[in-house]
Protein backbone atom coordinates (compact mmCIF):
# COMPACT_ATOMS: atom_id res chain seq x y z
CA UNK A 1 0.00 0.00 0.00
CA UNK A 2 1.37 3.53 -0.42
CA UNK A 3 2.33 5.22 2.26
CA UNK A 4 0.09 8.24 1.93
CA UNK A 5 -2.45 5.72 1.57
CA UNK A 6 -1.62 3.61 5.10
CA UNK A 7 -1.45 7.12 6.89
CA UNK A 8 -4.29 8.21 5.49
CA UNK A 9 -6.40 4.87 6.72
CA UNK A 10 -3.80 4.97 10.33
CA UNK A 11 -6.13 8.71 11.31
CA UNK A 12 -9.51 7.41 9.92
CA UNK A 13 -9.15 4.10 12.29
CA UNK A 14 -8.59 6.61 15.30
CA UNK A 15 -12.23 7.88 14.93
CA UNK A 16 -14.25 4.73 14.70
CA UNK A 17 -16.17 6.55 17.39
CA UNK A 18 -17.23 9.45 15.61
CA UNK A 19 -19.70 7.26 13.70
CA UNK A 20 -23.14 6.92 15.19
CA UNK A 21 -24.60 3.98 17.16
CA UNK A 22 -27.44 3.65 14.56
CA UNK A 23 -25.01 3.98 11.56
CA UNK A 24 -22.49 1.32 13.54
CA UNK A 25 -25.47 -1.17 13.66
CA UNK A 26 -26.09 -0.96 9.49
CA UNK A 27 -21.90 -1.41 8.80
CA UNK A 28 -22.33 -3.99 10.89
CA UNK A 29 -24.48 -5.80 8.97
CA UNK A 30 -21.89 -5.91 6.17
CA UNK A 31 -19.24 -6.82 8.46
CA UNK A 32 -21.48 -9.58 9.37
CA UNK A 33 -22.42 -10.59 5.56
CA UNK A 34 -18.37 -10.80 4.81
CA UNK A 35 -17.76 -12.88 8.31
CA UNK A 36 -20.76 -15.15 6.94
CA UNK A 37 -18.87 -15.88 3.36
CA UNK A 38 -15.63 -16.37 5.28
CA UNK A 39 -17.19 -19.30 7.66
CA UNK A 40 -19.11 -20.89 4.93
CA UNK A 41 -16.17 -20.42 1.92
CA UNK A 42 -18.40 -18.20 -0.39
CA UNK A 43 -16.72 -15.36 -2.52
CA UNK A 44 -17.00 -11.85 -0.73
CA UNK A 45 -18.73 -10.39 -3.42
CA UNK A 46 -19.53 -6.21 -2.88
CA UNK A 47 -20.95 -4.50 -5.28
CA UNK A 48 -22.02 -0.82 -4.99
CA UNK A 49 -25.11 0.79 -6.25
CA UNK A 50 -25.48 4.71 -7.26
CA UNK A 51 -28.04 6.22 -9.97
CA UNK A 52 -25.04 7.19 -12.24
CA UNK A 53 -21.62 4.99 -10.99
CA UNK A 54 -20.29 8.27 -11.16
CA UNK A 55 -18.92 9.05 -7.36
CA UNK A 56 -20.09 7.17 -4.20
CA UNK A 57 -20.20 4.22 -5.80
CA UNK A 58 -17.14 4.36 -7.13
CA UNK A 59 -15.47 5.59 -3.34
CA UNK A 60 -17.37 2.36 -2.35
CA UNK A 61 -15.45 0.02 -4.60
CA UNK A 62 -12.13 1.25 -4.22
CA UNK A 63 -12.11 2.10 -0.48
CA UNK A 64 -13.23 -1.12 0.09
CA UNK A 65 -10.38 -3.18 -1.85
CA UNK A 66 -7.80 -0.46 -0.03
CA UNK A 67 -9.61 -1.54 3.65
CA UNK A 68 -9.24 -5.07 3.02
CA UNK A 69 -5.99 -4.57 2.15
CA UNK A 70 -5.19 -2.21 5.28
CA UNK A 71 -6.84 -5.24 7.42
CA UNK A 72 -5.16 -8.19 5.16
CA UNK A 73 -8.66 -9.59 4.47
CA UNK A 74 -7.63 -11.97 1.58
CA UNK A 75 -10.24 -13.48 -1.28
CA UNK A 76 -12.67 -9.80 -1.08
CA UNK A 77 -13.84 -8.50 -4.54
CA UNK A 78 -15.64 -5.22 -4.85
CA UNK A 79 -17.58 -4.04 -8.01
CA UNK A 80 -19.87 -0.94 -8.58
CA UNK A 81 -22.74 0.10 -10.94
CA UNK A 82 -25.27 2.03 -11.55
CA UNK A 83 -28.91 2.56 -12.92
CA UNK A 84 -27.31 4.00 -15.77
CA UNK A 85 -23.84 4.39 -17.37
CA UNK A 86 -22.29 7.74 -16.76
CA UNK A 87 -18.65 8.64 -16.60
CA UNK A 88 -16.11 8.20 -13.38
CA UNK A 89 -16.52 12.08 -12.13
CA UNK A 90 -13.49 13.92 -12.44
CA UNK A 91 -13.81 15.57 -8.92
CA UNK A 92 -13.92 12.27 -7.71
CA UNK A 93 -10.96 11.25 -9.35
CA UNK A 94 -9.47 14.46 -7.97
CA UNK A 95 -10.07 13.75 -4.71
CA UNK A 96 -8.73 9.88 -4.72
CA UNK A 97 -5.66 11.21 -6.15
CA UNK A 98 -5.30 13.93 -3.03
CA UNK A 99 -5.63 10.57 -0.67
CA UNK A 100 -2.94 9.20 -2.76
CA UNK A 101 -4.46 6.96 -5.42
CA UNK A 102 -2.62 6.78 -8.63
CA UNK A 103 -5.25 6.68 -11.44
CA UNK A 104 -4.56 5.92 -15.04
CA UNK A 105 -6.69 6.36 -17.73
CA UNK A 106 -7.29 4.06 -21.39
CA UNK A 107 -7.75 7.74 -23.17
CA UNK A 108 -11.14 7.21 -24.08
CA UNK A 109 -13.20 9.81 -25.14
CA UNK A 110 -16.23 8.61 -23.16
CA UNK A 111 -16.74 6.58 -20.53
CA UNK A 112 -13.02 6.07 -20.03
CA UNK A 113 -11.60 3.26 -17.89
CA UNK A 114 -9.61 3.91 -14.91
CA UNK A 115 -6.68 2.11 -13.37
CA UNK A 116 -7.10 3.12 -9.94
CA UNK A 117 -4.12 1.39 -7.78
CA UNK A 118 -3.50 2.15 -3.92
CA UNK A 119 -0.56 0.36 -4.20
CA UNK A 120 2.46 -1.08 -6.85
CA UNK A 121 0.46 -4.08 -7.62
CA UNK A 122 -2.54 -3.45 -6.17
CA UNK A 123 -5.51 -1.63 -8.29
CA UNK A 124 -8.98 -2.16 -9.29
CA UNK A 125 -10.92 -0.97 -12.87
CA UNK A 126 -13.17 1.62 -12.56
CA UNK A 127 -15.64 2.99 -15.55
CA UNK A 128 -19.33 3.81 -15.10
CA UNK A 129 -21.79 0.69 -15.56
CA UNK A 130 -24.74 -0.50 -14.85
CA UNK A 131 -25.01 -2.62 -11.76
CA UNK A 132 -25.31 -5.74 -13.68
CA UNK A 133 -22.72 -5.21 -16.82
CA UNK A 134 -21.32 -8.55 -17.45
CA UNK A 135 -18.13 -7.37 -15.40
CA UNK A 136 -20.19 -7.50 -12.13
CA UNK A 137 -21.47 -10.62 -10.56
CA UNK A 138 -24.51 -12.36 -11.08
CA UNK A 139 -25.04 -13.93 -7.96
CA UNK A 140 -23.61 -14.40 -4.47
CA UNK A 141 -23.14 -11.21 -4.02
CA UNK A 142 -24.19 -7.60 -1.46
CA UNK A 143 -25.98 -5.25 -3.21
CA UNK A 144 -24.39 -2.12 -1.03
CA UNK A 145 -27.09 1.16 -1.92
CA UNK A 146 -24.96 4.32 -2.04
CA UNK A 147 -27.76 6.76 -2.84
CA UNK A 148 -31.13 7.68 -2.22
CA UNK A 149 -32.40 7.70 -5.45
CA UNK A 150 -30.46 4.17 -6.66
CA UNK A 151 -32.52 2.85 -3.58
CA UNK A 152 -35.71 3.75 -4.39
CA UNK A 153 -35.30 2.87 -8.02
CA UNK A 154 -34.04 -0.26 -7.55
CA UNK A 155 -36.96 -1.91 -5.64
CA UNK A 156 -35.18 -5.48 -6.77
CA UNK A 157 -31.43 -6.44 -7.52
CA UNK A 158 -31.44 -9.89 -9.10
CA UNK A 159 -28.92 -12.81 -8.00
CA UNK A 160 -27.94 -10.43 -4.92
CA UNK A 161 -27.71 -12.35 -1.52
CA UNK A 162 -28.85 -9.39 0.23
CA UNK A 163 -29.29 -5.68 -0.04
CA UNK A 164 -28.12 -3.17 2.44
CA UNK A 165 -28.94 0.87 2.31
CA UNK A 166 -25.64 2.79 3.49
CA UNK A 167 -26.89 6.57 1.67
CA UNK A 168 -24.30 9.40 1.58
CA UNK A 169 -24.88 12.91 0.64
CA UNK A 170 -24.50 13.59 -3.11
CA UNK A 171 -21.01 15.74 -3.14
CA UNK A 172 -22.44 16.64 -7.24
CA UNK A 173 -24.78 18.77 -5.18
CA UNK A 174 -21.80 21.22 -4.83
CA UNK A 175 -20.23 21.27 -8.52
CA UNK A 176 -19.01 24.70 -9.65
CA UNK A 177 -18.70 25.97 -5.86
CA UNK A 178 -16.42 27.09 -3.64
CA UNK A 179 -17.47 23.63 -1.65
CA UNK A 180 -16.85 21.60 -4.59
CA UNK A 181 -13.38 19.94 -3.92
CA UNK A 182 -14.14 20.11 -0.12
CA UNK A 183 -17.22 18.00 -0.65
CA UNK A 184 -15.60 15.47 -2.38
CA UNK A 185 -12.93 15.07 -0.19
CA UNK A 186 -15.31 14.94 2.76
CA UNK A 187 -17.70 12.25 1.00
CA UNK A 188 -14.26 10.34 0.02
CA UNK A 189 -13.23 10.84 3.71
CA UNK A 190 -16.51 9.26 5.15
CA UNK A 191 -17.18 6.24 2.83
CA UNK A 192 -13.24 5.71 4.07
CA UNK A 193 -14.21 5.86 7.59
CA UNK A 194 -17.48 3.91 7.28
CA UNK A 195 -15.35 0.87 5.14
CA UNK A 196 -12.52 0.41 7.01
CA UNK A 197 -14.71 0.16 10.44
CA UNK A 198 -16.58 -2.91 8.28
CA UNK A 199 -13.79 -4.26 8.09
CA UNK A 200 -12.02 -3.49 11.25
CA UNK A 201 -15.12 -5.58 12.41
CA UNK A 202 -14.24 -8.51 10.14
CA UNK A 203 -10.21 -8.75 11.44
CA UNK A 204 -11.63 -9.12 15.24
């Protein structure tokens, strides 16, 4: 893991307690999904749900890769998607990259795909999708609800195991502000804090 990275994750773990009782008991339910794969041998199978798979979905995927890491949780793989394709935001990007991502692009013009490693050898492919593009699982897996609106709309995931609502503020909301950058890294910040307390719960 890069260093800016590990430091980065070695503040969030020191406020665990900042997180609320009620919000503890949904991450929980998560940690216990992952705990439940491990004892039975079943893949560990996230995949995260926004309207666009544009931001918070995307934070979801890769912060949760970088927390397994942090905790050495072997065998997890985390997807994302959306109700419809999009792009991978650029303020998003932007603020991944502050953490200490690095974050390659393939160039294309639309809808490019992202290399987005948090350490040498250690990345995950990011590109806006659909929650069930043939690159994310069909079964045996979390549906993980990111937004609002992806929750509402999505009334019915097929092949997932189960279907947990963790909704985060929008940071799009503040685009072409003098909040803009601050809201991403703050939404980046908390879906950080919120993973790697799942999976502090799973290393117990």
């Amino acid at each position: 893991m890069f260093p800016s990275i590990k430091s980065y994750c070695d503040d969030l773990v020191k406020e665990f307690d900042s997180i609320s009782s009620n919000r503890k008991s949904i991450l929980d339910t998560i940690a216990n999904y992952i705990i439940h794969c491990q004892k039975s041998q079943l893949p560990i199978q996230l995949v995260y749900i926004c309207t666009h798979n544009s931001r918070r979905s995307h934070f979801g995927q890769v912060w949760a890769l970088t927390a397994a890491n942090y905790y050495g949780i072997q065998q997890v793989h985390a997807f994302s998607g959306g109700t419809e394709a999009t792009a991978f935001n650029v303020n998003a990007i932007k603020a991944l990259e502050n953490v200490g991502f690095h974050i390659q692009s393939n160039g294309a013009a639309q809808n490019p795909v992202y290399s987005v490693c948090f350490g040498e050898n250690e990345c995950t492919s990011c590109f806006s999708k659909v929650y069930n593009d043939e690159v994310n699982p069909t079964k045996n897996f979390l549906a993980i609800m990111t937004c609002g609106e992806a929750e509402a709309n999505c009334p019915f995931i097929p092949g997932a195991s189960a279907r947990i609502a963790t909704t985060y503020e929008d940071p799009k909301l503040y685009d072409g502000t003098p909040e803009q950058d601050k809201a991403y890294a703050d939404r980046c910040r908390q879906i950080a804090l919120e993973t790697l307390y799942v999976f502090s719960k799973v290393h117990q």
